[in-house]
C-alpha atoms as a PDB file:
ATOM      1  CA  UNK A   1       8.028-127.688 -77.210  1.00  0.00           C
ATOM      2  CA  UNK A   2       9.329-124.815 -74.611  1.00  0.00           C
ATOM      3  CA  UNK A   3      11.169-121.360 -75.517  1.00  0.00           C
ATOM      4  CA  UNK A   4      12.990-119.709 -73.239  1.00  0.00           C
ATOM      5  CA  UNK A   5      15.189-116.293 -73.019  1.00  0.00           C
ATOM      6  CA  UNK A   6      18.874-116.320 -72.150  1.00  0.00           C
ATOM      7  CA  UNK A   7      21.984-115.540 -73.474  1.00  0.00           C
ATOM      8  CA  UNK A   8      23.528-119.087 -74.151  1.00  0.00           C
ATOM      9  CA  UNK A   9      21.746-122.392 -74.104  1.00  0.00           C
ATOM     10  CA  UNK A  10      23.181-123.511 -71.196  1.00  0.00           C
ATOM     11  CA  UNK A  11      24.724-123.058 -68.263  1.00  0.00           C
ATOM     12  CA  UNK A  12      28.217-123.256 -67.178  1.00  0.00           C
ATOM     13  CA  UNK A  13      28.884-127.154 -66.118  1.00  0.00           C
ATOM     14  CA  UNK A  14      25.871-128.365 -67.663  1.00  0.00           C
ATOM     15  CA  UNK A  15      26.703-131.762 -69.947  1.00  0.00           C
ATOM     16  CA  UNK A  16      25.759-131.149 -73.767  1.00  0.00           C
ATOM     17  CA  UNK A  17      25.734-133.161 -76.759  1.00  0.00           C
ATOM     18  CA  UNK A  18      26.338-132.446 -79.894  1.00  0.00           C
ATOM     19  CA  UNK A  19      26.477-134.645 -83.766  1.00  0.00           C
ATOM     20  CA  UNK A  20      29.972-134.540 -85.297  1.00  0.00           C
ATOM     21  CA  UNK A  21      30.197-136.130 -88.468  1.00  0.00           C
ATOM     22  CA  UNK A  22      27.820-139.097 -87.151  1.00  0.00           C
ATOM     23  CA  UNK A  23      28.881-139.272 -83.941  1.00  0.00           C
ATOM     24  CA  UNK A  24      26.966-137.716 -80.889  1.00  0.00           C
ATOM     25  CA  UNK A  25      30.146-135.548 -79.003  1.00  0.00           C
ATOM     26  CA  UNK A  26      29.491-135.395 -75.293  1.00  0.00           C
ATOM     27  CA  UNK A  27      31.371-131.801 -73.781  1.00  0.00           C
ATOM     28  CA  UNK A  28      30.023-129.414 -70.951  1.00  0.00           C
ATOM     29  CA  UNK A  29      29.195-125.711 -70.798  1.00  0.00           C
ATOM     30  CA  UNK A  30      32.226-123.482 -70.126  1.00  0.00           C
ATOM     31  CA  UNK A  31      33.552-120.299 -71.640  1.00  0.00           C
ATOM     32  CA  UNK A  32      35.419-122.069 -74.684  1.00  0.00           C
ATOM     33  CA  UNK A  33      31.481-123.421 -75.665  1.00  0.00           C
ATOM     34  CA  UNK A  34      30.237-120.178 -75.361  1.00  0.00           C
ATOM     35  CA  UNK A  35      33.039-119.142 -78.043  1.00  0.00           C
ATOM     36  CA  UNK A  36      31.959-121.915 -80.363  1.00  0.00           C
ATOM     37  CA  UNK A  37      28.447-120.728 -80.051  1.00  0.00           C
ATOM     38  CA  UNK A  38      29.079-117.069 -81.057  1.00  0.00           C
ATOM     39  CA  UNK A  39      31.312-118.151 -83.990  1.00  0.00           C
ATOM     40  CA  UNK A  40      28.285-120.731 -85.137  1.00  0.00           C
ATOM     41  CA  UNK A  41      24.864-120.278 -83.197  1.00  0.00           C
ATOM     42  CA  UNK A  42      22.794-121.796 -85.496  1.00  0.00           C
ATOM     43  CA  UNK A  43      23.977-124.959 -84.145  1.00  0.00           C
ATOM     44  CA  UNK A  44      21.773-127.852 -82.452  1.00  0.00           C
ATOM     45  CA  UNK A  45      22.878-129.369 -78.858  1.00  0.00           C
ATOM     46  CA  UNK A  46      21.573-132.127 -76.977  1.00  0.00           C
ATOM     47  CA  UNK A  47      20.562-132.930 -73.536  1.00  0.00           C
ATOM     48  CA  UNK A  48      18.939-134.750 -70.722  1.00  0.00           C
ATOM     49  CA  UNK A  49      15.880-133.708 -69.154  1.00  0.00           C
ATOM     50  CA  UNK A  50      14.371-136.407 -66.999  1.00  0.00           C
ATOM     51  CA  UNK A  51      15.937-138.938 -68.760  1.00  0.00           C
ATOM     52  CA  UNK A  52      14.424-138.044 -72.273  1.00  0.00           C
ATOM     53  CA  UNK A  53      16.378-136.805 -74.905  1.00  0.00           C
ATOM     54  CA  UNK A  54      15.369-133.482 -76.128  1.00  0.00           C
ATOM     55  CA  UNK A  55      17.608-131.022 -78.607  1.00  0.00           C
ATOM     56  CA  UNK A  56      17.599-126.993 -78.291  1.00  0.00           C
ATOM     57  CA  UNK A  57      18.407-124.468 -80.588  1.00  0.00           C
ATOM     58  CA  UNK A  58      18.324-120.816 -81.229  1.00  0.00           C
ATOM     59  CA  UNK A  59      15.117-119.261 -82.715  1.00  0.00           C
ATOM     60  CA  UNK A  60      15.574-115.833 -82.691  1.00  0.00           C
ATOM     61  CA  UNK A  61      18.027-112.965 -81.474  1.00  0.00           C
ATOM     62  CA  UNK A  62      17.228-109.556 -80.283  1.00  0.00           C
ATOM     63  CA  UNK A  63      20.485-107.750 -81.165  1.00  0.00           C
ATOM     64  CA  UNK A  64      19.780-104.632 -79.141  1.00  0.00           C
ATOM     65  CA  UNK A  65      19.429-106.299 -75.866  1.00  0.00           C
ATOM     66  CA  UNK A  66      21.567-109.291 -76.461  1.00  0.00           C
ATOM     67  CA  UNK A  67      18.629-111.588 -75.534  1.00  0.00           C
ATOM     68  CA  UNK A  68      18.126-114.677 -77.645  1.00  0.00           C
ATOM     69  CA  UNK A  69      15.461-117.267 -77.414  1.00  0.00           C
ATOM     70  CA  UNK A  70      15.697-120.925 -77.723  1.00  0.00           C
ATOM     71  CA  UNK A  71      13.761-123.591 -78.903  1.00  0.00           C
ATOM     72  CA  UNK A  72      14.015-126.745 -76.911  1.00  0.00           C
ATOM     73  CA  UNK A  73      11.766-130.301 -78.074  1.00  0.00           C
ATOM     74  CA  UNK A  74      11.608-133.853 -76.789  1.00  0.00           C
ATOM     75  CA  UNK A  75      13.352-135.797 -79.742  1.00  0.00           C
ATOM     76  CA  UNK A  76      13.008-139.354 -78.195  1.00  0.00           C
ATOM     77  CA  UNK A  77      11.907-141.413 -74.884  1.00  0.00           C
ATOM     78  CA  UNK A  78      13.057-144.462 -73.124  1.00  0.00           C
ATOM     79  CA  UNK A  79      16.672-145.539 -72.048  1.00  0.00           C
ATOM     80  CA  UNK A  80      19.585-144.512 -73.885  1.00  0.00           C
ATOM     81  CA  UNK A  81      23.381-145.046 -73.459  1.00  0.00           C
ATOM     82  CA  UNK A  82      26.025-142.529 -75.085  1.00  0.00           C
ATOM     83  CA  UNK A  83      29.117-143.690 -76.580  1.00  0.00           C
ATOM     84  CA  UNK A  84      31.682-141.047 -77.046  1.00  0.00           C
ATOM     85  CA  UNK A  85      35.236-141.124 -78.985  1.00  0.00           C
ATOM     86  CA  UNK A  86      38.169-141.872 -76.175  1.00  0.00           C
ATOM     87  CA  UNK A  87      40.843-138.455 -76.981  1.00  0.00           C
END
């Protein structure tokens, strides 16, 4: 388990998953996600790291300097394929 300080769990362009009613969505970063995430940030995302699985979320949030840290975990190993819904 790893915590870091930023503003948003991600970067701009970086691929994210997330569960929506059953099924993992597959989006990346941009400025409408960082919308989404002010509106709901108690939200868990998905991602790749080294080809493991691992899920991030916010712990806490320092409302006087903006600064919120995240949580980040392994949640599984080994190879995986996403599936996402065709729009």
């Amino acid at each position: 388990m790893k915590t870091e300080i930023k503003k948003y769990p991600f970067n701009e362009g970086d691929n994210y998953w997330t569960l929506e009613d059953g099924v993992l969505e597959c989006s990346c970063w941009d400025d409408v996600s960082e919308e989404m995430f002010d509106v709901n940030p108690n939200g868990i995302y998905y991602y790749i790291e080294n080809d493991l699985i691992a899920m991030i979320k916010l712990h806490s949030q320092d409302n006087t300097t903006d600064n919120r840290t995240f949580m980040s975990q392994l949640v599984c190993a080994g190879t995986h394929q996403f599936r996402t819904r065709k729009p």
